[in-house]
Protein backbone atom coordinates (compact mmCIF):
# COMPACT_ATOMS: atom_id res chain seq x y z
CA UNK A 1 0.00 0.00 0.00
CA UNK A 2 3.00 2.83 0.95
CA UNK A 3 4.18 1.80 -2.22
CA UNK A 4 1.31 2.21 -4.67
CA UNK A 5 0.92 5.73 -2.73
CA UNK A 6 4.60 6.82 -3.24
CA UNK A 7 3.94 5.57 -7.43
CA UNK A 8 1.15 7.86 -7.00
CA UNK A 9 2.77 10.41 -5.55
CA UNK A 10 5.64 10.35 -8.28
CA UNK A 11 3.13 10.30 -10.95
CA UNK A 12 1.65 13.81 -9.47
CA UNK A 13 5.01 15.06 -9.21
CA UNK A 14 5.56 14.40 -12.93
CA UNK A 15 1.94 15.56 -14.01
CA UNK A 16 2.39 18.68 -12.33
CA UNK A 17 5.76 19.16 -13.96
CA UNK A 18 4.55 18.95 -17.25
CA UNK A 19 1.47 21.14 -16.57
CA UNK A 20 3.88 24.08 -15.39
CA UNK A 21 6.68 23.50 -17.78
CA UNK A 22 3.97 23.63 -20.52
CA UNK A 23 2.77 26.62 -19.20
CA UNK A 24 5.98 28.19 -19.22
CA UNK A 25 6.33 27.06 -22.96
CA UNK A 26 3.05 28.54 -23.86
CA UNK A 27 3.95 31.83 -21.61
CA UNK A 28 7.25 32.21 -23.88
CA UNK A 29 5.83 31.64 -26.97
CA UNK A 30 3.04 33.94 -26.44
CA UNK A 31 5.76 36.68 -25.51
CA UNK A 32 8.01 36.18 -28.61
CA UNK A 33 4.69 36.51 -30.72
CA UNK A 34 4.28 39.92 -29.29
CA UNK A 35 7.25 41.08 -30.28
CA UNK A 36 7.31 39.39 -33.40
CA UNK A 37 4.08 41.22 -33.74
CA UNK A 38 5.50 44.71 -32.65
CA UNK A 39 8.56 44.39 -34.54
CA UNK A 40 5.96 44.06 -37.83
CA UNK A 41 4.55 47.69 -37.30
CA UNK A 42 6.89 49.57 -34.78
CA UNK A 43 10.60 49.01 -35.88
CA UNK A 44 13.04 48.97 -32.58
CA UNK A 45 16.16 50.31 -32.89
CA UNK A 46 18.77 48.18 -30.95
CA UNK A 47 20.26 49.77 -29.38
CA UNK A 48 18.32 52.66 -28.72
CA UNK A 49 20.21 56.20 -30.16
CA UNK A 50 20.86 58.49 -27.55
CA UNK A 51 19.81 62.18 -28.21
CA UNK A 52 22.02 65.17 -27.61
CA UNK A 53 21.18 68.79 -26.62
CA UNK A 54 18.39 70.13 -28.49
CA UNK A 55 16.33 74.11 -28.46
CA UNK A 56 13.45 74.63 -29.66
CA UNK A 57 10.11 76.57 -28.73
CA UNK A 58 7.00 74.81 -28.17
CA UNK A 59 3.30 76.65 -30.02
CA UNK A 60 3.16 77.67 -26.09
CA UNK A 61 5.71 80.16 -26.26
CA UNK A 62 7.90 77.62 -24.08
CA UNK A 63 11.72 76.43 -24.42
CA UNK A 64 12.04 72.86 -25.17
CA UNK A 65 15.07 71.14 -24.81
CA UNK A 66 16.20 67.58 -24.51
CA UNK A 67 15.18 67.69 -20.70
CA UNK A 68 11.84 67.71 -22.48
CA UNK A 69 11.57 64.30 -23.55
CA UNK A 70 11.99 62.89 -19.85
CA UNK A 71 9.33 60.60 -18.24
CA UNK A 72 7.20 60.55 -21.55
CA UNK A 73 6.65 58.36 -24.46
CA UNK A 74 6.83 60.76 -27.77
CA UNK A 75 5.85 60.29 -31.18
CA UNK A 76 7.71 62.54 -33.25
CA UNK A 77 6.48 63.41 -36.84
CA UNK A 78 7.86 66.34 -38.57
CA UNK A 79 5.76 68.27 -41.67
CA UNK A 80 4.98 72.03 -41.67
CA UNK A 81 1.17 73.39 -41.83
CA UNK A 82 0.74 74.41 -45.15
CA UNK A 83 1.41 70.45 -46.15
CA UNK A 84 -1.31 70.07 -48.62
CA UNK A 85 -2.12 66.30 -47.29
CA UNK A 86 0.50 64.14 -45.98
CA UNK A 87 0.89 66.08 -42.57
CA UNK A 88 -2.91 66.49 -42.12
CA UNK A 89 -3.56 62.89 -42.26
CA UNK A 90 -0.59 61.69 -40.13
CA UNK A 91 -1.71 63.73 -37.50
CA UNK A 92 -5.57 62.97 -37.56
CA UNK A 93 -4.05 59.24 -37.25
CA UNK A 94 -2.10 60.66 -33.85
CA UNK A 95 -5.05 61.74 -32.16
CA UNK A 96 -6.50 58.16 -32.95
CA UNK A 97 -3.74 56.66 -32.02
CA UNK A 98 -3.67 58.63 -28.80
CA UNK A 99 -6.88 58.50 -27.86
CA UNK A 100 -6.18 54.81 -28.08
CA UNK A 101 -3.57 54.55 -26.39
CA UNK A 102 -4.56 56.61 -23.06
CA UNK A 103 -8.22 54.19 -23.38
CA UNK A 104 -6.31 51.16 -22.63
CA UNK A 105 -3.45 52.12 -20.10
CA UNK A 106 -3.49 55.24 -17.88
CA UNK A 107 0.02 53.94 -16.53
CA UNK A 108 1.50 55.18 -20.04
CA UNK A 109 2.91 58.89 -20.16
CA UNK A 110 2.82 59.72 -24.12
CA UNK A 111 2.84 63.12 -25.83
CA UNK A 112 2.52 63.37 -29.33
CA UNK A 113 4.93 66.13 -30.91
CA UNK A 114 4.96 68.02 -34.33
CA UNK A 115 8.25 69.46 -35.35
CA UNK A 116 7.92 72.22 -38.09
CA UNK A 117 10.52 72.00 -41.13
CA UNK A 118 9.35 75.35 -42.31
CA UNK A 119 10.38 77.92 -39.45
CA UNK A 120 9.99 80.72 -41.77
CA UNK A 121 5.90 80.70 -42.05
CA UNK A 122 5.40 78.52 -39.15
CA UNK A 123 5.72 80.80 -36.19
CA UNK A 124 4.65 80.13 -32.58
CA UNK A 125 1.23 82.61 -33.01
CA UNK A 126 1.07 80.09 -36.36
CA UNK A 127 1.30 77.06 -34.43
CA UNK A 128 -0.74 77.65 -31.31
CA UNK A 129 -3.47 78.66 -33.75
CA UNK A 130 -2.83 75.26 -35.45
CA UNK A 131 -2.08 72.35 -33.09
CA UNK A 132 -5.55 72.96 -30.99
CA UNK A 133 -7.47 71.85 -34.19
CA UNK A 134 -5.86 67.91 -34.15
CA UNK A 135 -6.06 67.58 -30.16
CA UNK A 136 -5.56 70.47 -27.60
CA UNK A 137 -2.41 67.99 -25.96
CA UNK A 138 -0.66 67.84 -28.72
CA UNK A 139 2.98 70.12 -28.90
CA UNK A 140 4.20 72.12 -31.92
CA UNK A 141 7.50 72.89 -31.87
CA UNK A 142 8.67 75.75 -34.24
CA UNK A 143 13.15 77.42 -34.09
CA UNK A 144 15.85 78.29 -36.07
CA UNK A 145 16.59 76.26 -38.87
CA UNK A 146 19.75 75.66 -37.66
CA UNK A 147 18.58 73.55 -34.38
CA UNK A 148 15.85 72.29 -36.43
CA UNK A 149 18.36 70.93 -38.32
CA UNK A 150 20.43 69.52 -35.72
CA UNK A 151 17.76 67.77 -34.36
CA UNK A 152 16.67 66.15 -37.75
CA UNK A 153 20.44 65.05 -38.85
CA UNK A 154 20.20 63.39 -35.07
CA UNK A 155 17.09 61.29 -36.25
CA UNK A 156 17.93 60.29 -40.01
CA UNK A 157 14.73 62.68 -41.01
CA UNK A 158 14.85 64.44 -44.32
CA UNK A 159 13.62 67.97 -45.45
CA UNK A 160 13.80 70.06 -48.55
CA UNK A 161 12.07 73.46 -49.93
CA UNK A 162 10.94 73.58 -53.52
CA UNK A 163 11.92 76.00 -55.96
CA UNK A 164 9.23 78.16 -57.24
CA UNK A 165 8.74 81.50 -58.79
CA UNK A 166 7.11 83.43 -55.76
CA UNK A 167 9.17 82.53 -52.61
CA UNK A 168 6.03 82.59 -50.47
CA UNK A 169 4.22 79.85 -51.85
CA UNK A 170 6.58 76.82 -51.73
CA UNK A 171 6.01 73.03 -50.82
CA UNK A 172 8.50 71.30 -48.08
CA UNK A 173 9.63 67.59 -49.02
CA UNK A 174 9.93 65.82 -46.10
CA UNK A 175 10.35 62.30 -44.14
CA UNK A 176 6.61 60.64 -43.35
CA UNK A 177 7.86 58.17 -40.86
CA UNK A 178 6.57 58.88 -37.09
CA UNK A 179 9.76 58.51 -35.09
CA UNK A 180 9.10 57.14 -31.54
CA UNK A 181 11.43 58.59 -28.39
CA UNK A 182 11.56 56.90 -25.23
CA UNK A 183 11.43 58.24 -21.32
CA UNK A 184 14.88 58.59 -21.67
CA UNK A 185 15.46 60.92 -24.77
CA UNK A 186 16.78 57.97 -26.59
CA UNK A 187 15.10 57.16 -30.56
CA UNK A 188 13.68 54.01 -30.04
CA UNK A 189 11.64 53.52 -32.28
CA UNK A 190 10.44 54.16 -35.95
CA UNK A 191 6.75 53.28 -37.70
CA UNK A 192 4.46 54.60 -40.48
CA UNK A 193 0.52 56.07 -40.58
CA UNK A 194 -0.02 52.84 -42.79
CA UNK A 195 -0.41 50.85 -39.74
CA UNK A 196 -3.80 49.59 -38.35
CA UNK A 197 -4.30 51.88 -35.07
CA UNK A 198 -4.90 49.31 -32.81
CA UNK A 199 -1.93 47.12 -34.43
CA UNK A 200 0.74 49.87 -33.77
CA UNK A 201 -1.33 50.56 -30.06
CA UNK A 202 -0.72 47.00 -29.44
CA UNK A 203 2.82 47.45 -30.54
CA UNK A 204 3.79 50.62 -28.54
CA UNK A 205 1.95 48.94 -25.38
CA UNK A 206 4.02 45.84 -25.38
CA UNK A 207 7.30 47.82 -26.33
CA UNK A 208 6.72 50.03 -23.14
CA UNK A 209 6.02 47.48 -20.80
């Protein structure tokens, strides 16, 4: 009889073994899905690029430097207002995505930040009229050229001005890609307005975990 219950109690042993290891198995696999997932609409940069000094001027009439960044999620996407359709979509997909992400975690700090490539029309009074109309949260970030500059050459972004007869009317060629900067002022991230809103919420969620 002691030893029928001992084979028993072996056999538990076992049986619970193999219930937690596959557990554990399923656990992993679930996790490496996720960021297989991720990885499909929020590229992570490994490592993550450090950011030096920057100075700009927020649409509030307030310095913003690489202090700035601290504590907070940001999506970055830089366009100028006058952008005829590229820059008003990209942002009407940040307030979705924003509004998105603040439904499903209120542990997440994110700001959503537009960085003018066209400092010469796109003042602060231009801005602060501006930003409200996409989502009164979001930051528009105006300079000179020069720190603009510095600040674009630090994330791989692109800009250029057209030529054209009248040099007030002019288009701005620039990067679309929404760049993604961590609580540390490091790039971490870079993704696309082609992405499904709750696919890239998904993404950014598990990513800042």
């Amino acid at each position: 009889m002691a030893m029928k219950t001992k084979h028993s109690f072996v056999l538990l042993i076992i049986a619970s073994s193999v219930v937690i290891g596959g557990m554990i198995a399923v656990s992993y696999q679930q996790k490496v899905q996720r960021v297989m997932d991720y990885q499909n609409v929020l590229r992570e940069l490994q490592p993550a690029k450090k950011l030096t000094e920057i100075d700009l001027i927020s649409h509030k009439n307030e310095k913003f430097s690489l202090q700035s960044f601290q504590g907070k999620w940001s999506f970055v996407f830089f366009g100028y207002t006058n952008c005829p359709d590229i820059c008003p979509n990209t942002l009407s997909y940040l307030k979705q995505l924003y509004q998105q992400i603040i439904a499903q975690s209120n542990k997440v700090k994110v700001q959503i930040i537009f960085v003018s490539v066209d400092p010469g029309r796109d003042t602060v009074k231009r801005l602060a009229e501006f930003m409200p109309y996409y989502h009164k949260d979001f930051m528009g970030l105006t300079g000179d050229l020069k720190n603009i500059k510095q600040l674009t050459r630090q994330l791989g972004v692109f800009f250029s001005y057209s030529q054209t007869a009248n040099k007030s009317y002019y288009n701005v060629d620039h990067s679309s890609s929404i760049l993604l900067i961590d609580p540390d002022s490091r790039l971490r991230g870079i993704t696309s307005d082609k992405n499904e809103i709750s696919a890239l919420t998904n993404a950014f969620l598990s990513l800042s975990e």
